[in-house]
Protein backbone atom coordinates (compact mmCIF):
# COMPACT_ATOMS: atom_id res chain seq x y z
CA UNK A 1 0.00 0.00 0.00
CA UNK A 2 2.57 2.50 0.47
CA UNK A 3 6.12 1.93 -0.05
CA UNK A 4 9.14 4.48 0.14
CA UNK A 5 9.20 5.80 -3.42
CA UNK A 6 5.65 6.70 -2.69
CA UNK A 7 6.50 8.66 0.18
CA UNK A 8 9.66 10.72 -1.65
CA UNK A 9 7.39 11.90 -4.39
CA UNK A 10 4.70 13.10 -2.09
CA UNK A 11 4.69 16.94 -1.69
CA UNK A 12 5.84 18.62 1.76
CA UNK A 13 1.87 19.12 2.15
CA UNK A 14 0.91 15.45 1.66
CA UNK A 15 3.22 14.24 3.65
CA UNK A 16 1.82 16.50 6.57
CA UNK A 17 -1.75 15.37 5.87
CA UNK A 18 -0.60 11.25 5.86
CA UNK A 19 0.79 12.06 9.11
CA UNK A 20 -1.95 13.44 10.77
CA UNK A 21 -4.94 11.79 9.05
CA UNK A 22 -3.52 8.25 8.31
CA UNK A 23 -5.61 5.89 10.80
CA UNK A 24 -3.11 5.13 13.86
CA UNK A 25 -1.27 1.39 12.08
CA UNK A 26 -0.29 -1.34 14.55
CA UNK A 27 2.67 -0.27 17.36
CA UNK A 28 6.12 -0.58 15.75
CA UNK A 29 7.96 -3.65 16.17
CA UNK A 30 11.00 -4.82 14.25
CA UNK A 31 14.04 -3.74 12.52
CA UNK A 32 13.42 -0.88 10.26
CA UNK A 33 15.82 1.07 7.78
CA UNK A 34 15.16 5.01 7.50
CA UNK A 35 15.14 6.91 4.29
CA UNK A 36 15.18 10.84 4.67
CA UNK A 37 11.97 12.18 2.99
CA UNK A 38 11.81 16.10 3.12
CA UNK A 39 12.37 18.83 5.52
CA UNK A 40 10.11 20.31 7.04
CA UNK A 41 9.21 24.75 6.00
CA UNK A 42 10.11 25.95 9.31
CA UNK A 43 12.89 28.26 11.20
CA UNK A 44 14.53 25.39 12.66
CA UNK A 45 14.74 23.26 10.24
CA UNK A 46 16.43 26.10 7.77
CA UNK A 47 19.13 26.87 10.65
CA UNK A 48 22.38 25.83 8.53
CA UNK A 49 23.76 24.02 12.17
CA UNK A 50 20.45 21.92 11.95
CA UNK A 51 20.98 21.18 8.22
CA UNK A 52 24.45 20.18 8.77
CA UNK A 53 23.64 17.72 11.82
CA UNK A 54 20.41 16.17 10.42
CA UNK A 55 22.32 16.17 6.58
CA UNK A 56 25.14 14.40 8.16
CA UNK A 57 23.31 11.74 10.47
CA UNK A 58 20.15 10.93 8.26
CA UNK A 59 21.19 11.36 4.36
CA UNK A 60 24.40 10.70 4.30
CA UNK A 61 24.94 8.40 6.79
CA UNK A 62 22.38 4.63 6.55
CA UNK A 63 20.37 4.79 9.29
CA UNK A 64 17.10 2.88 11.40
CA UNK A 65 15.27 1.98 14.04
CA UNK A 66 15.33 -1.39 15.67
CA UNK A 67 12.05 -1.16 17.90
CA UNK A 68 12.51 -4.82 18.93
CA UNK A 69 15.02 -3.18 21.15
CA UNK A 70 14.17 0.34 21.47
CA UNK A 71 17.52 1.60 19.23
CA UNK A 72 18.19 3.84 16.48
CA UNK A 73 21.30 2.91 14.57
CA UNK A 74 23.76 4.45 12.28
CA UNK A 75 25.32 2.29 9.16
CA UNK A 76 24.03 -1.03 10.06
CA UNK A 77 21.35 -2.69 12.89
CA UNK A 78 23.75 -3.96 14.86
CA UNK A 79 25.79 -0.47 15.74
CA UNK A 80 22.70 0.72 17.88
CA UNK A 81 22.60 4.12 19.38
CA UNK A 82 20.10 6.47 21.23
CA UNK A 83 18.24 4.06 23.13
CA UNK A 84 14.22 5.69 23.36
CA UNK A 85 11.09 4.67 25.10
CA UNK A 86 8.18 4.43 23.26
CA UNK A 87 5.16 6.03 24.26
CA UNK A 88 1.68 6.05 22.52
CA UNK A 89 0.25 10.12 22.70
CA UNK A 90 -0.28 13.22 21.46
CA UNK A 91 2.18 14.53 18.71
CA UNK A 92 4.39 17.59 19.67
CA UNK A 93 4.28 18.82 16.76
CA UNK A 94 0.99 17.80 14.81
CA UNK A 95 -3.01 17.60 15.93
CA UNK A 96 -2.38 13.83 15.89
CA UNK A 97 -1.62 11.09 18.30
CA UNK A 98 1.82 8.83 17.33
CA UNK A 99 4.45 7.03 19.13
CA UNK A 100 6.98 9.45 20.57
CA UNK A 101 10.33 8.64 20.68
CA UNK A 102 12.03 9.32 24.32
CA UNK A 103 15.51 9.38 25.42
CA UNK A 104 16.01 9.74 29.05
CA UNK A 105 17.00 5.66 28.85
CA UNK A 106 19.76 6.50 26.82
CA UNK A 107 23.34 6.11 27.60
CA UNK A 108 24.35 9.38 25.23
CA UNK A 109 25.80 12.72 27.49
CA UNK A 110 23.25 14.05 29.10
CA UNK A 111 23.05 17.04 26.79
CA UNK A 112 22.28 15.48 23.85
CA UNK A 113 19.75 13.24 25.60
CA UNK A 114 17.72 16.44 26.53
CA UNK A 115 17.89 17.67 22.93
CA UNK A 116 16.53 14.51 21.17
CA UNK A 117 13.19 13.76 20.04
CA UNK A 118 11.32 11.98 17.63
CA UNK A 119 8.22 10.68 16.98
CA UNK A 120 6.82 8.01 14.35
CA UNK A 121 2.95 7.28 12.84
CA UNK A 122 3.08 3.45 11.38
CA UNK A 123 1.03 3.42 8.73
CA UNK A 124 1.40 -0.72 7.95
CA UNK A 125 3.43 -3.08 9.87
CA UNK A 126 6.23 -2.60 7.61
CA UNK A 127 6.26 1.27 6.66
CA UNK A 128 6.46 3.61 9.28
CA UNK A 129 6.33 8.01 8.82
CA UNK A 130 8.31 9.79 11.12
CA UNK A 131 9.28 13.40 12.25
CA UNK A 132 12.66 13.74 13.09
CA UNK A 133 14.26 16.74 14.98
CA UNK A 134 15.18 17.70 18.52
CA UNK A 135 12.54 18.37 21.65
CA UNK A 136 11.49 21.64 20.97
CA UNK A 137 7.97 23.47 20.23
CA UNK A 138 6.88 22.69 16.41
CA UNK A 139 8.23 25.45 13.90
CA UNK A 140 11.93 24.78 16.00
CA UNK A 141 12.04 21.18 17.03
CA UNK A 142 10.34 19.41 13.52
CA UNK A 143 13.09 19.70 11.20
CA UNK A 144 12.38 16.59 9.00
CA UNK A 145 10.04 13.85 7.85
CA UNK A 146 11.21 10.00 7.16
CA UNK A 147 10.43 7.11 6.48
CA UNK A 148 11.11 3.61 8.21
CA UNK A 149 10.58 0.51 5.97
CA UNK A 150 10.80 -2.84 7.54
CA UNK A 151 13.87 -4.88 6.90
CA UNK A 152 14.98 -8.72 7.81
CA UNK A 153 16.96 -8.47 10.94
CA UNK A 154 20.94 -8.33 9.89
């Protein structure tokens, strides 16, 4: 039903209504790999520091979640990073509800902890729409959307 090329050639605006309208999909589980989608028309997400970081760490670099055990990771599933607790509520950033994406459980320095957030809609049990950026009101904290397809564990 909807796959990653369909995501990338949505518009900014379709994107934003999938992620609020799309009926809530069943809670994440598995190993998923993340494909940068678009950013989002906002001050924080045109900051050139925010660019850079967010460029660097999700398009250039491979990237995913493994929700089996509450990980992102960087360049393949099994260097996991940024451990999160998942919690079912109201978006941040959107009139929606979603699963955000906590770090207090995380073993990164204490700064960056407090700066990270994220927070993910599935829309199937293998395609998953997130907002990516940093905890912060919407219009400073949503810097990008992405996607999260389902992949065989590695």
């Amino acid at each position: 039903m909807y796959s990653v090329d369909d995501l990338r050639r949505r518009p900014l605006a379709g994107l934003e209504a999938l992620y609020r309208d799309a009926p809530r999909g069943p809670d994440p589980a598995g190993v998923f790999r993340g494909h940068f989608l678009a950013w989002i028309d906002s001050p924080g997400a045109r900051r050139p520091s925010i660019r850079a970081v967010d460029s660097l760490l999700f398009r250039a670099t491979p990237f995913g979640v493994d929700f089996d055990r509450a990980a992102w990771w960087f360049v393949r599933p099994s260097l996991r990073a940024g451990r999160f607790e998942a919690r079912l509520g109201p978006s941040r950033w959107r009139q929606t509800d979603c699963w955000q994406l906590h770090y207090e459980v995380s073993r990164l320095p204490t700064p960056i902890r407090a700066l990270l957030y994220d927070e993910v809609r599935p829309l199937t049990s293998s395609m998953i729409l997130g907002l990516g950026g940093i905890a912060r009101d919407r219009g400073e904290g949503d810097h990008f959307f992405f996607a999260l397809e389902r992949i065989d564990r590695i």
